[in-house]
Protein backbone atom coordinates (compact mmCIF):
# COMPACT_ATOMS: atom_id res chain seq x y z
CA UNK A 1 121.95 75.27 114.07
CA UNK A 2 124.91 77.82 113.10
CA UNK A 3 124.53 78.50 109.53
CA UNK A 4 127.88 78.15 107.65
CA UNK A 5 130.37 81.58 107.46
CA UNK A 6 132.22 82.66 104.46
CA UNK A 7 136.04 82.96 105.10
CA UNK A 8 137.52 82.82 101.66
CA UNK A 9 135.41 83.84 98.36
CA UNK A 10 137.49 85.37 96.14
CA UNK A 11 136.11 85.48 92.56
CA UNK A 12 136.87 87.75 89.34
CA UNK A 13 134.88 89.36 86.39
CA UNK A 14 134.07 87.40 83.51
CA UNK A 15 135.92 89.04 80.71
CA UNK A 16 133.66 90.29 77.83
CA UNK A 17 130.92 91.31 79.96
CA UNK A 18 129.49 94.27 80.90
CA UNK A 19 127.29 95.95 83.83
CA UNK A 20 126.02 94.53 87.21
CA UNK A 21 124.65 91.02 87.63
CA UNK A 22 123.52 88.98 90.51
CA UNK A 23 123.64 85.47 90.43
CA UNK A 24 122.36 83.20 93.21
CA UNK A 25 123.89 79.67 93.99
CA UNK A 26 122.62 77.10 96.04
CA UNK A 27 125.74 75.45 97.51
CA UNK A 28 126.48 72.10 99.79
CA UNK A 29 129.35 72.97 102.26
CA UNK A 30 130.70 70.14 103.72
CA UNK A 31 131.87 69.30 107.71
CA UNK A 32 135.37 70.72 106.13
CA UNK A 33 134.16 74.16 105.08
CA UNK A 34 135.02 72.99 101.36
CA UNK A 35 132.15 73.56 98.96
CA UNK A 36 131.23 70.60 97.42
CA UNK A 37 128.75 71.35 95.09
CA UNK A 38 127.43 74.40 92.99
CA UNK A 39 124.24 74.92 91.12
CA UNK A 40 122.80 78.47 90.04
CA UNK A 41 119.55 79.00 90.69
CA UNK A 42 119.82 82.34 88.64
CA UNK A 43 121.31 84.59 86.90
CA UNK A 44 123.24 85.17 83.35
CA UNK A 45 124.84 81.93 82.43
CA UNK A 46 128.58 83.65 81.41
CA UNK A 47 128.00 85.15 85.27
CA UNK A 48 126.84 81.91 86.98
CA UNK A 49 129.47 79.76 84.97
CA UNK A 50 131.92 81.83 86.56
CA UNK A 51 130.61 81.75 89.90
CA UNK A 52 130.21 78.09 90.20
CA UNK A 53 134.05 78.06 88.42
CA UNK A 54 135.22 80.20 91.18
CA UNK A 55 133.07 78.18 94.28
CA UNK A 56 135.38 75.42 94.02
CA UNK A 57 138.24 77.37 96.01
CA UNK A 58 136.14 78.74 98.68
CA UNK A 59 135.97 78.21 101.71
CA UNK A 60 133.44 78.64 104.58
CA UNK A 61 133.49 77.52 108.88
CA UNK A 62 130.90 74.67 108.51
CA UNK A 63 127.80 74.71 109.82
CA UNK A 64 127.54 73.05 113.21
CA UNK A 65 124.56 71.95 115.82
CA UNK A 66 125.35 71.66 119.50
CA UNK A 67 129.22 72.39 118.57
CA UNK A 68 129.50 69.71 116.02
CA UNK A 69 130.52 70.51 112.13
CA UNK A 70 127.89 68.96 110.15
CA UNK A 71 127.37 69.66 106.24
CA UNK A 72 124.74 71.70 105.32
CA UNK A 73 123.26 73.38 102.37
CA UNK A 74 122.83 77.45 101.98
CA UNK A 75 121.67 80.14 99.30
CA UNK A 76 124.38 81.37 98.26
CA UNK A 77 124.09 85.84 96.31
CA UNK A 78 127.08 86.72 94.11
CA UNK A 79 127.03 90.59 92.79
CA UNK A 80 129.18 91.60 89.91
CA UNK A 81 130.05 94.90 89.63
CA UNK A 82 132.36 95.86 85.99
CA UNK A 83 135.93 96.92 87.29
CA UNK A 84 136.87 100.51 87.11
CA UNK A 85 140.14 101.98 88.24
CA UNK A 86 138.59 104.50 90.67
CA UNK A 87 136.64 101.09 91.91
CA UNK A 88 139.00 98.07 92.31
CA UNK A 89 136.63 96.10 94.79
CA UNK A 90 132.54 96.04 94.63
CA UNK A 91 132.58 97.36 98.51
CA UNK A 92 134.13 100.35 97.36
CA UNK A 93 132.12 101.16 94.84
CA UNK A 94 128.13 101.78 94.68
CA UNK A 95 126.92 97.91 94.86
CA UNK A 96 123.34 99.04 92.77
CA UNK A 97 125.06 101.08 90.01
CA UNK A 98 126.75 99.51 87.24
CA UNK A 99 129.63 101.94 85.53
CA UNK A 100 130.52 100.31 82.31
CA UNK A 101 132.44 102.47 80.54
CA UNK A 102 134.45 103.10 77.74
CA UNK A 103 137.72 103.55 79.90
CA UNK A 104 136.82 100.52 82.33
CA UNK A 105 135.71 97.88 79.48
CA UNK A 106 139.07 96.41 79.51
CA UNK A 107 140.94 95.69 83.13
CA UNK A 108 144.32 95.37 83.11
CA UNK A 109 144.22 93.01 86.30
CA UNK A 110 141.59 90.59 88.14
CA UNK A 111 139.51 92.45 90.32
CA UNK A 112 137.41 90.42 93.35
CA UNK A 113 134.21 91.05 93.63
CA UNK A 114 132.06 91.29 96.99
CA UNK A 115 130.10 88.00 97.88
CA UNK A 116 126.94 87.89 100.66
CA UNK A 117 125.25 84.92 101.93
CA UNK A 118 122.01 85.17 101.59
CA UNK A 119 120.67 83.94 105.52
CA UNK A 120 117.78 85.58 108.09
CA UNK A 121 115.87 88.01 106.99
CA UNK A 122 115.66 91.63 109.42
CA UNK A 123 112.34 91.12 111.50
CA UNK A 124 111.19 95.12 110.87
CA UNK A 125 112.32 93.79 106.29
CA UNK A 126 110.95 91.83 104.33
CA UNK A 127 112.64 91.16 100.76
CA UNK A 128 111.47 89.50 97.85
CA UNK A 129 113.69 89.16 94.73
CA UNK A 130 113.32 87.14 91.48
CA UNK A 131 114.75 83.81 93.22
CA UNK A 132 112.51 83.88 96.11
CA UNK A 133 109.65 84.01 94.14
CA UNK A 134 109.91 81.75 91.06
CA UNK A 135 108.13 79.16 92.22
CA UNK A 136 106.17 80.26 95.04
CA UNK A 137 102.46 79.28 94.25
CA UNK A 138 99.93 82.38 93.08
CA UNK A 139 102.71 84.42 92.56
CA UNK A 140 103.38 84.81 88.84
CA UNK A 141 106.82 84.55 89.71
CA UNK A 142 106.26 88.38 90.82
CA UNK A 143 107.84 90.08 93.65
CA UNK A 144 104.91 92.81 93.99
CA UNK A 145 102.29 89.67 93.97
CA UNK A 146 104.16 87.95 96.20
CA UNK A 147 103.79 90.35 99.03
CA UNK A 148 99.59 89.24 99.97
CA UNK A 149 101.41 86.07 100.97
CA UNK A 150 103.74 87.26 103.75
CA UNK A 151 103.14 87.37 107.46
CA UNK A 152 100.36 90.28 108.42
CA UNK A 153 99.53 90.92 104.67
CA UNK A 154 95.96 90.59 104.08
CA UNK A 155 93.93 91.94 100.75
CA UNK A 156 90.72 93.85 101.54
CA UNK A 157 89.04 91.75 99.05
CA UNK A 158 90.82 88.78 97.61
CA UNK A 159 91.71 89.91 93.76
CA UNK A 160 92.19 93.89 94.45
CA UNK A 161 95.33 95.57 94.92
CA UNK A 162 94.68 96.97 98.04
CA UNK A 163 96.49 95.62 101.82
CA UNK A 164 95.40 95.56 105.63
CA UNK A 165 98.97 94.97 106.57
CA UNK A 166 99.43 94.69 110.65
CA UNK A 167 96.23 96.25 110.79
CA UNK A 168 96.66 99.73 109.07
CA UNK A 169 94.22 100.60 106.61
CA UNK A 170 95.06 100.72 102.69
CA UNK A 171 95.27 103.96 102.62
CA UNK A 172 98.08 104.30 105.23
CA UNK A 173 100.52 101.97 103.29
CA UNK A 174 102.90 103.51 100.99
CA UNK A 175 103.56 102.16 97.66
CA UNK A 176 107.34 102.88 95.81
CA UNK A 177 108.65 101.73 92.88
CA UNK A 178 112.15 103.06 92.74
CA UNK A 179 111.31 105.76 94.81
CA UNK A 180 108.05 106.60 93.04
CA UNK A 181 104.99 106.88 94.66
CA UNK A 182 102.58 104.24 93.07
CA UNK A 183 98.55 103.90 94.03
CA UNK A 184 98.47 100.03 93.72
CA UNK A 185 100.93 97.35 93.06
CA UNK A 186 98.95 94.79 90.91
CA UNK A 187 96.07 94.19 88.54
CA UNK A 188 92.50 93.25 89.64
CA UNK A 189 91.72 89.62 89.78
CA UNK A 190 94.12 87.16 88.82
CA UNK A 191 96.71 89.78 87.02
CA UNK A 192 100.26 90.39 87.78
CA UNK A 193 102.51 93.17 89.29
CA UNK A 194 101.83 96.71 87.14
CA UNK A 195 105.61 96.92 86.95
CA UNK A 196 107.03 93.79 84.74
CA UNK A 197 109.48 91.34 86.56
CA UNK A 198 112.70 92.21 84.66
CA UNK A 199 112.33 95.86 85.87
CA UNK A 200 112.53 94.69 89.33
CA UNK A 201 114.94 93.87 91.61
CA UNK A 202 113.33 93.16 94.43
CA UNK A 203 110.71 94.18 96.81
CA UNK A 204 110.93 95.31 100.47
CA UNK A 205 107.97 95.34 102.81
CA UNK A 206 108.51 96.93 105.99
CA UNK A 207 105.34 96.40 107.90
CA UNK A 208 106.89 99.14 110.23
CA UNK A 209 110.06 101.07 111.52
CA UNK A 210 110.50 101.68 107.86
CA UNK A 211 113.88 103.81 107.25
CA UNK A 212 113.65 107.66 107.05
CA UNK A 213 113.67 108.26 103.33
CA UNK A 214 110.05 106.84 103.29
CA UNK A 215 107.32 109.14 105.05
CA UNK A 216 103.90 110.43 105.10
CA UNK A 217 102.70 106.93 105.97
CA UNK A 218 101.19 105.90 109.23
CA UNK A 219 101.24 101.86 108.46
CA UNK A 220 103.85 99.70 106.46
CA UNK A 221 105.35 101.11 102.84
CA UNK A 222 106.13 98.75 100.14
CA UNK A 223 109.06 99.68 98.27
CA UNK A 224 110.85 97.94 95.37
CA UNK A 225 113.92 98.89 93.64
CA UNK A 226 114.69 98.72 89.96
CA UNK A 227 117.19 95.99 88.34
CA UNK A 228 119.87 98.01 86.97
CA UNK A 229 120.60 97.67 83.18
CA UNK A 230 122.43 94.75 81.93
CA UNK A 231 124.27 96.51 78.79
CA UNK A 232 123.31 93.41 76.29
CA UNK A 233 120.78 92.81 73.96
CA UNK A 234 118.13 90.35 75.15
CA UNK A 235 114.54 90.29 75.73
CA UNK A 236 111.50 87.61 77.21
CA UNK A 237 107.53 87.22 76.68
CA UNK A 238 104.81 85.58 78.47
CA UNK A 239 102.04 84.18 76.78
CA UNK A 240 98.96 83.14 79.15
CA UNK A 241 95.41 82.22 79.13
CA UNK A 242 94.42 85.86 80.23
CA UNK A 243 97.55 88.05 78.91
CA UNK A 244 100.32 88.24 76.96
CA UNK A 245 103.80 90.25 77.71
CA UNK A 246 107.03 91.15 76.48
CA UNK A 247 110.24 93.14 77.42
CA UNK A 248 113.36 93.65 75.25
CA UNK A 249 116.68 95.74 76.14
CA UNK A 250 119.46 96.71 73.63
CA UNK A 251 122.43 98.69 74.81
CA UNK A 252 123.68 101.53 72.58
CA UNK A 253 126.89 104.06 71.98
CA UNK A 254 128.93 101.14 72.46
CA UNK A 255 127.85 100.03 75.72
CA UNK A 256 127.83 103.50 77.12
CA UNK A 257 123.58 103.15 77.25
CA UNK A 258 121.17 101.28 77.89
CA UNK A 259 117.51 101.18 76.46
CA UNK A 260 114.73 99.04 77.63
CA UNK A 261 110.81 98.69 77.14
CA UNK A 262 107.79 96.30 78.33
CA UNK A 263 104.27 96.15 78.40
CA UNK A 264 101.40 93.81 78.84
CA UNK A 265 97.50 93.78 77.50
CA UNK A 266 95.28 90.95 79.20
CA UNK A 267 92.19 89.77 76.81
CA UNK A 268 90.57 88.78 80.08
CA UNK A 269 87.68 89.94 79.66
CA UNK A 270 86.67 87.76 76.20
CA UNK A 271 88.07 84.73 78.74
CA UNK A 272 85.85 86.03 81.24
CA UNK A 273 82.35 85.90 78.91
CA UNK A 274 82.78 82.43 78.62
CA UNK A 275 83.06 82.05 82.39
CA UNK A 276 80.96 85.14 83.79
CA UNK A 277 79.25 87.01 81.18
CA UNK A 278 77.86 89.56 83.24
CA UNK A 279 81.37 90.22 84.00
CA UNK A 280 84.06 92.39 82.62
CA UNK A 281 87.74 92.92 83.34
CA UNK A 282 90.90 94.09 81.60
CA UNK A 283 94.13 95.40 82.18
CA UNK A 284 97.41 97.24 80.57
CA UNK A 285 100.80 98.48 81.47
CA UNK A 286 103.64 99.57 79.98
CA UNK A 287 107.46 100.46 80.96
CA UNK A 288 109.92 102.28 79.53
CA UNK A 289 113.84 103.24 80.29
CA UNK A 290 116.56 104.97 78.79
CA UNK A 291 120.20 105.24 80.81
CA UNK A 292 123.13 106.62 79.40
CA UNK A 293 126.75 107.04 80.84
CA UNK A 294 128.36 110.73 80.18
CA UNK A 295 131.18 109.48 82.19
CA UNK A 296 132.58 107.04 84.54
CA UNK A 297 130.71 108.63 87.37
CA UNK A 298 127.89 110.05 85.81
CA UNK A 299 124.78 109.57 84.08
CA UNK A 300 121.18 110.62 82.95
CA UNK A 301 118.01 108.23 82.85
CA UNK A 302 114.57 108.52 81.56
CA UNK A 303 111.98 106.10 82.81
CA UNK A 304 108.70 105.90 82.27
CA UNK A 305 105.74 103.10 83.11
CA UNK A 306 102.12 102.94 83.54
CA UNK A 307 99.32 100.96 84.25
CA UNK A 308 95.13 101.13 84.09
CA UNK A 309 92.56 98.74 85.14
CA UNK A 310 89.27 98.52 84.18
CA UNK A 311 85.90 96.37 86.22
CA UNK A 312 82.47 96.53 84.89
CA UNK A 313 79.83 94.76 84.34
CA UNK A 314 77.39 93.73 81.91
CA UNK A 315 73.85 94.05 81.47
CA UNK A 316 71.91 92.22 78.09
CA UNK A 317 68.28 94.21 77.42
CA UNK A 318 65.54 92.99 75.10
CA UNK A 319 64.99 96.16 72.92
CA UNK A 320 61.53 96.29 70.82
CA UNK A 321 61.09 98.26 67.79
CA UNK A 322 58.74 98.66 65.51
CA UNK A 323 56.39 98.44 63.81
CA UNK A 324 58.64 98.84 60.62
CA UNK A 325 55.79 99.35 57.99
CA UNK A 326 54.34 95.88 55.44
CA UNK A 327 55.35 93.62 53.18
CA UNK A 328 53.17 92.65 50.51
CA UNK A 329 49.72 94.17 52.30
CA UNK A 330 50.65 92.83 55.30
CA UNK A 331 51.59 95.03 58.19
CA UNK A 332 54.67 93.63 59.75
CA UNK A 333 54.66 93.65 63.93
CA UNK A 334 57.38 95.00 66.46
CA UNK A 335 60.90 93.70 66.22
CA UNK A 336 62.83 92.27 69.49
CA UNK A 337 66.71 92.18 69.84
CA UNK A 338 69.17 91.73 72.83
CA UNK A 339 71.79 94.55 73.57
CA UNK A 340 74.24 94.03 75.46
CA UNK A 341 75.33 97.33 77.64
CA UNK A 342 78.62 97.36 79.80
CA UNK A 343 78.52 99.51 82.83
CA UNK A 344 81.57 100.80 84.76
CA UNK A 345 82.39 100.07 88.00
CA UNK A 346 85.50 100.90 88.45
CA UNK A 347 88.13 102.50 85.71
CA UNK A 348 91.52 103.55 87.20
CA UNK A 349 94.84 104.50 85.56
CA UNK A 350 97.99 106.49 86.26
CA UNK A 351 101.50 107.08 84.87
CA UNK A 352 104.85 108.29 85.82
CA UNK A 353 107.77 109.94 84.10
CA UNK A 354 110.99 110.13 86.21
CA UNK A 355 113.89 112.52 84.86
CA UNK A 356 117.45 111.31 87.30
CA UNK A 357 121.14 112.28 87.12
CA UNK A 358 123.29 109.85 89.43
CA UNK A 359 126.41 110.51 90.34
CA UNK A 360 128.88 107.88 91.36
CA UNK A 361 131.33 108.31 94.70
CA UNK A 362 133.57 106.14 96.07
CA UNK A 363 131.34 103.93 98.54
CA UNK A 364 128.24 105.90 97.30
CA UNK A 365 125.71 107.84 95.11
CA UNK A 366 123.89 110.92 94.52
CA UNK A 367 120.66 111.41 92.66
CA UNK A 368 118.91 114.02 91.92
CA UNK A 369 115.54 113.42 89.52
CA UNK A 370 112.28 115.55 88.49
CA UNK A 371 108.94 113.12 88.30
CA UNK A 372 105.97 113.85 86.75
CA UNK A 373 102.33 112.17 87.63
CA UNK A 374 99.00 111.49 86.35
CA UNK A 375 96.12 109.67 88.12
CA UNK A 376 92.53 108.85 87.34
CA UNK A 377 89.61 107.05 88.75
CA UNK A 378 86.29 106.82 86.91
CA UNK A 379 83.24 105.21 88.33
CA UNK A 380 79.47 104.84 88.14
CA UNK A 381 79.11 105.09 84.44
CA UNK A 382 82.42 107.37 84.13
CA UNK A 383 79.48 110.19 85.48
CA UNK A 384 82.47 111.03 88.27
CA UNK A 385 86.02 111.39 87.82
CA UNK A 386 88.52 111.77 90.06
CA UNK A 387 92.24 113.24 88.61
CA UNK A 388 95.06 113.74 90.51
CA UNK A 389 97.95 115.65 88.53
CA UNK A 390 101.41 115.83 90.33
CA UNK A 391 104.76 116.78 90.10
CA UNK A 392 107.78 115.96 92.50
CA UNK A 393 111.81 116.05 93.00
CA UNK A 394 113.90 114.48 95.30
CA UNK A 395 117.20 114.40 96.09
CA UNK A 396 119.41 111.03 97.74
CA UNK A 397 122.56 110.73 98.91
CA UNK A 398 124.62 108.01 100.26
CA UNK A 399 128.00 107.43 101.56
CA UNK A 400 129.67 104.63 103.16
CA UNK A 401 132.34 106.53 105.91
CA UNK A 402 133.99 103.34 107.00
CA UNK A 403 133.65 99.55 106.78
CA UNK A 404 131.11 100.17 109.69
CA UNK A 405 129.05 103.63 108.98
CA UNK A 406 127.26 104.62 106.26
CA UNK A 407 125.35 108.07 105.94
CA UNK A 408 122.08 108.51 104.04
CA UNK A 409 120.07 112.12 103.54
CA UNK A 410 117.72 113.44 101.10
CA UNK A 411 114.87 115.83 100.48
CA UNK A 412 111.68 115.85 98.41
CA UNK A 413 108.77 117.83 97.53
CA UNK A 414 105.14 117.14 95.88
CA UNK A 415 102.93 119.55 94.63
CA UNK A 416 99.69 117.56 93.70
CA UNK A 417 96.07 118.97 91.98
CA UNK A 418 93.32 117.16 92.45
CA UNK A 419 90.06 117.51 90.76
CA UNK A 420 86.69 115.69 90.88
CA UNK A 421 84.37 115.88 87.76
CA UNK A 422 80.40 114.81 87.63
CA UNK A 423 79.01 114.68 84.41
CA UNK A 424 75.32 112.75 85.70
CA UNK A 425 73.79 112.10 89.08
CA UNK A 426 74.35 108.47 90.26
CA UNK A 427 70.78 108.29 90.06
CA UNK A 428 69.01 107.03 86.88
CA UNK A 429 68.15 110.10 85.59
CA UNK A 430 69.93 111.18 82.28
CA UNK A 431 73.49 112.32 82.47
CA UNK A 432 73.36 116.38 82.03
CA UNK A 433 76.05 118.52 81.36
CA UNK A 434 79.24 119.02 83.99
CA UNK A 435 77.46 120.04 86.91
CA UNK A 436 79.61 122.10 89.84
CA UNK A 437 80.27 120.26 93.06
CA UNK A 438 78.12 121.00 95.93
CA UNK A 439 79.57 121.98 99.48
CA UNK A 440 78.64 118.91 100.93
CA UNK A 441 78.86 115.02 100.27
CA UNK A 442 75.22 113.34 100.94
CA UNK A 443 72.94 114.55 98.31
CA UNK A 444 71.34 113.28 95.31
CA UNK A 445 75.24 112.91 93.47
CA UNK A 446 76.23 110.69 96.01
CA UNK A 447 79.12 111.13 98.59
CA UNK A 448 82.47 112.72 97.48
CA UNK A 449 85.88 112.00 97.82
CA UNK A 450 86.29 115.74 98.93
CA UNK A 451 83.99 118.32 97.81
CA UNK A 452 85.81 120.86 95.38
CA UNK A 453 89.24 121.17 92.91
CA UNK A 454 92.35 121.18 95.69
CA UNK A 455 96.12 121.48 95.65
CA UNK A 456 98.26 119.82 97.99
CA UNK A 457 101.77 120.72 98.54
CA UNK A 458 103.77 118.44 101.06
CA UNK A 459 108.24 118.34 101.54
CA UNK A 460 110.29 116.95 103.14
CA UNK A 461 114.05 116.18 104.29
CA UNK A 462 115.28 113.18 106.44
CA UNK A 463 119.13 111.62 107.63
CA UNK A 464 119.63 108.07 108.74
CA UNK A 465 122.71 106.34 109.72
CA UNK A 466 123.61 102.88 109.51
CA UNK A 467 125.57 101.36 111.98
CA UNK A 468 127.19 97.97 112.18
CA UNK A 469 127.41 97.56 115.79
CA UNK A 470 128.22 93.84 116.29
CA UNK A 471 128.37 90.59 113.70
CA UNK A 472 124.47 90.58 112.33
CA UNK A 473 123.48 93.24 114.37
CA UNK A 474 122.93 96.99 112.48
CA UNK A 475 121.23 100.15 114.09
CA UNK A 476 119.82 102.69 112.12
CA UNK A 477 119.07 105.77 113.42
CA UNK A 478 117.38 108.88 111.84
CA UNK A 479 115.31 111.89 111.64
CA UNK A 480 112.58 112.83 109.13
CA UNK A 481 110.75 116.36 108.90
CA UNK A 482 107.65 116.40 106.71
CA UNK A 483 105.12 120.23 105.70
CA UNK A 484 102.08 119.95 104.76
CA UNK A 485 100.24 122.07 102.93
CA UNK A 486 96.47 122.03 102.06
CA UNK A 487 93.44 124.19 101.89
CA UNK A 488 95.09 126.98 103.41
CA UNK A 489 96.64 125.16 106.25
CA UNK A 490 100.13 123.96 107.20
CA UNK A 491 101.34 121.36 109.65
CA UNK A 492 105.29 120.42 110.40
CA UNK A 493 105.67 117.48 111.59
CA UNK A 494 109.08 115.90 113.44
CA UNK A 495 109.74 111.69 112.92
CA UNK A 496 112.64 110.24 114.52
CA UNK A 497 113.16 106.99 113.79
């Protein structure tokens, strides 16, 4: 069958509203190309109301089988993008960044907007937004938990955070949120994404070919992108039987910003006694963003999230004291209690702080942002401690050169410390003071991640083209060059893709 092709979808922004939105439709086009019905599936309901207003003048070339127009029903992604003068049309402008400012609250004339259908999928992509996973079973209505459920995803234990996708080993896939490196998507057991839904957009897995602005990876990267602001005051909470969440934006200086925060603390493990008592788990995260406009092409963002994890389990001791002395002549014999102890297996945590300036072109962007990093991993008792302190820039840039070419380059660097601290042997001897890491891994500490304090420095800088070279059909070639630098040696490394 030959899905059905837009010919005529002209639509205009809903007055009294500002920033980006998406809104998805699900549509029924008749043998005619008419539309003959509308429903939104989602978005904001002053957006979708005007989207389903507008369907009723478009028109499409029907679907057909074997040559024949037959009626069919299709997915249907409108994006809004606020007028500007600079930016008449949403393909002229940056379709990710919203620009509502001051000078562009108030257009003087309808502006169209730029509508996609929503059809195949790229074999080398995979993308997961809010729509696609809303009611797909296990998935929390998550795009980051939604991923162990595509084609040549598989957990390395069900309940961890951790993929085997096409074969490559955990630590060969990359994860990115917004172009920050992350070390695991999701909490342990039955929790959700680390990053809360409304700060996501969507998700891409590319379980290989992955575009040259990713690197360092020799399997797939996971990589989602951040739901721009929506410049209105609204907020949403989950309540479940393990965790509780909630997220609230408010814009500011009259529209010009935008300030959002999140966070989530799971009482899973008092759920979890009940259940398993000589099991403990519990979770946290937290997200935080600030965007404000200084003009119609520029602005400055703070964001900020973070998650930690925590496995352990619990041991209950009968403890006898005594004897505690008599009572009345009578000598009183030794006292028994139960203690409960909780021992760690596993206690892992990090956070980011990203510092970005974006500035607006016409048909493109350019960032430029300073990130800041802190990971930890405790285990056996918190007697070793693994701490990885980092901090990175990066530069983007995009342009779209014609209708058919668009031009992406960047550069980034990350300087990274890493330090591993034993405070007790593994054995059960008592924990003695912090003791200095031997030069090699099998002794009576146990095996090491590496075997003293070390500083990584790695960079960076990549170009990719896309190129629209037929209906459907998009090439994208490009070069990546990656140093690295650690423990006194250097490698350069060349990656066409």
């Amino acid at each position: 069958m030959i899905p059905p092709r837009a010919i005529a979808t002209p639509i205009e922004y809903p007055e009294a509203q500002k920033g980006a939105q998406d809104v998805v439709l699900e549509l029924t086009i008749g043998k005619d190309g008419a539309v003959l019905d509308a429903k939104a599936i989602s978005g904001e309901p002053a957006f979708a109301a005007r989207a389903i207003e507008a369907s009723r003048a478009w028109r499409f070339e029907p679907a057909s089988r074997e040559g024949v127009a037959i009626a069919a029903k299709i997915r249907f992604a409108v994006r809004f993008e606020p007028p500007s003068a600079e930016t008449p049309r949403a393909a002229q402008g940056n379709p990710t960044q919203p620009n509502p400012s001051a000078d562009s609250a108030a257009p003087s004339a309808p502006k169209l907007q730029e509508i996609l259908v929503v059809g195949k999928r790229e074999p080398i992509r995979h993308t997961l937004g809010r729509a696609d996973v809303h009611d797909m079973p296990g998935a929390f209505g998550d795009p980051y938990r939604a991923i162990e459920a595509l084609p040549g995803v598989v957990p390395i234990v069900s309940g961890l955070p951790y993929f085997y996708v096409r074969g490559a080993p955990p630590g060969n896939v990359g994860y990115f949120f917004d172009g920050i490196p992350v070390p695991y998507l999701y909490h342990f057991a039955a929790g959700p994404g680390v990053i809360s839904p409304a700060f996501v957009d969507h998700v891409d897995l590319y379980p290989g070919a992955y575009p040259a602005r990713y690197g360092r990876f020799a399997g797939a990267i996971v990589a989602g992108e951040m739901a721009p602001p929506s410049y209105r005051f609204h907020g949403e909470a989950t309540v479940r039987l393990i965790d509780s969440g909630a997220t609230i934006e408010a814009p500011f200086a009259n529209g010009r910003g935008s300030a959002m925060v999140g966070g989530r603390f799971s009482y899973t493990a008092a759920v979890l006694s009940l259940i398993v008592p000589d099991v403990s788990v519990s979770y946290w995260d937290y997200q935080g963003r600030v965007r404000y406009d200084l003009s119609a092409h520029d602005s400055i963002e703070v964001l900020s999230f973070g998650a930690g994890d925590f496995l352990g389990d619990v041991e209950t001791d009968t403890v006898t004291s005594g004897p505690i002395g008599s009572v009345d002549g009578t000598e009183q014999g030794p006292v028994s209690r139960l203690e409960r102890r909780e021992n760690t297996v596993v206690d892992v945590n990090f956070h980011r702080l990203d510092l970005r300036w974006d500035h607006r072109l016409t048909g493109g962007n350019w960032r430029n942002a300073l990130m800041l990093g802190l990971d930890a991993t405790g285990g056996d008792n918190d007697n070793v401690t693994v701490t990885n302190r980092m901090i990175g820039a990066r530069s983007e840039y995009s342009q779209r050169l014609s209708d058919d070419v668009t031009l992406r380059a960047g550069g980034d660097a990350l300087f990274e410390s890493l330090a591993q601290k034993v405070t007790g042997q593994t054995t059960n001897e008592e924990p003695s003071s912090e003791m200095p890491i031997p030069n090699q891994s099998n002794d009576n500490n146990g095996g090491f991640l590496f075997d003293r304090a070390r500083r990584d420095f790695t960079t960076g800088a990549w170009v990719d083209g896309v190129l629209e070279v037929a209906p459907n059909v998009e090439v994208t070639p490009g070069l990546r060059a990656d140093l690295f630098v650690s423990g006194g040696r250097a490698v350069l490394a060349f990656d066409p893709r």
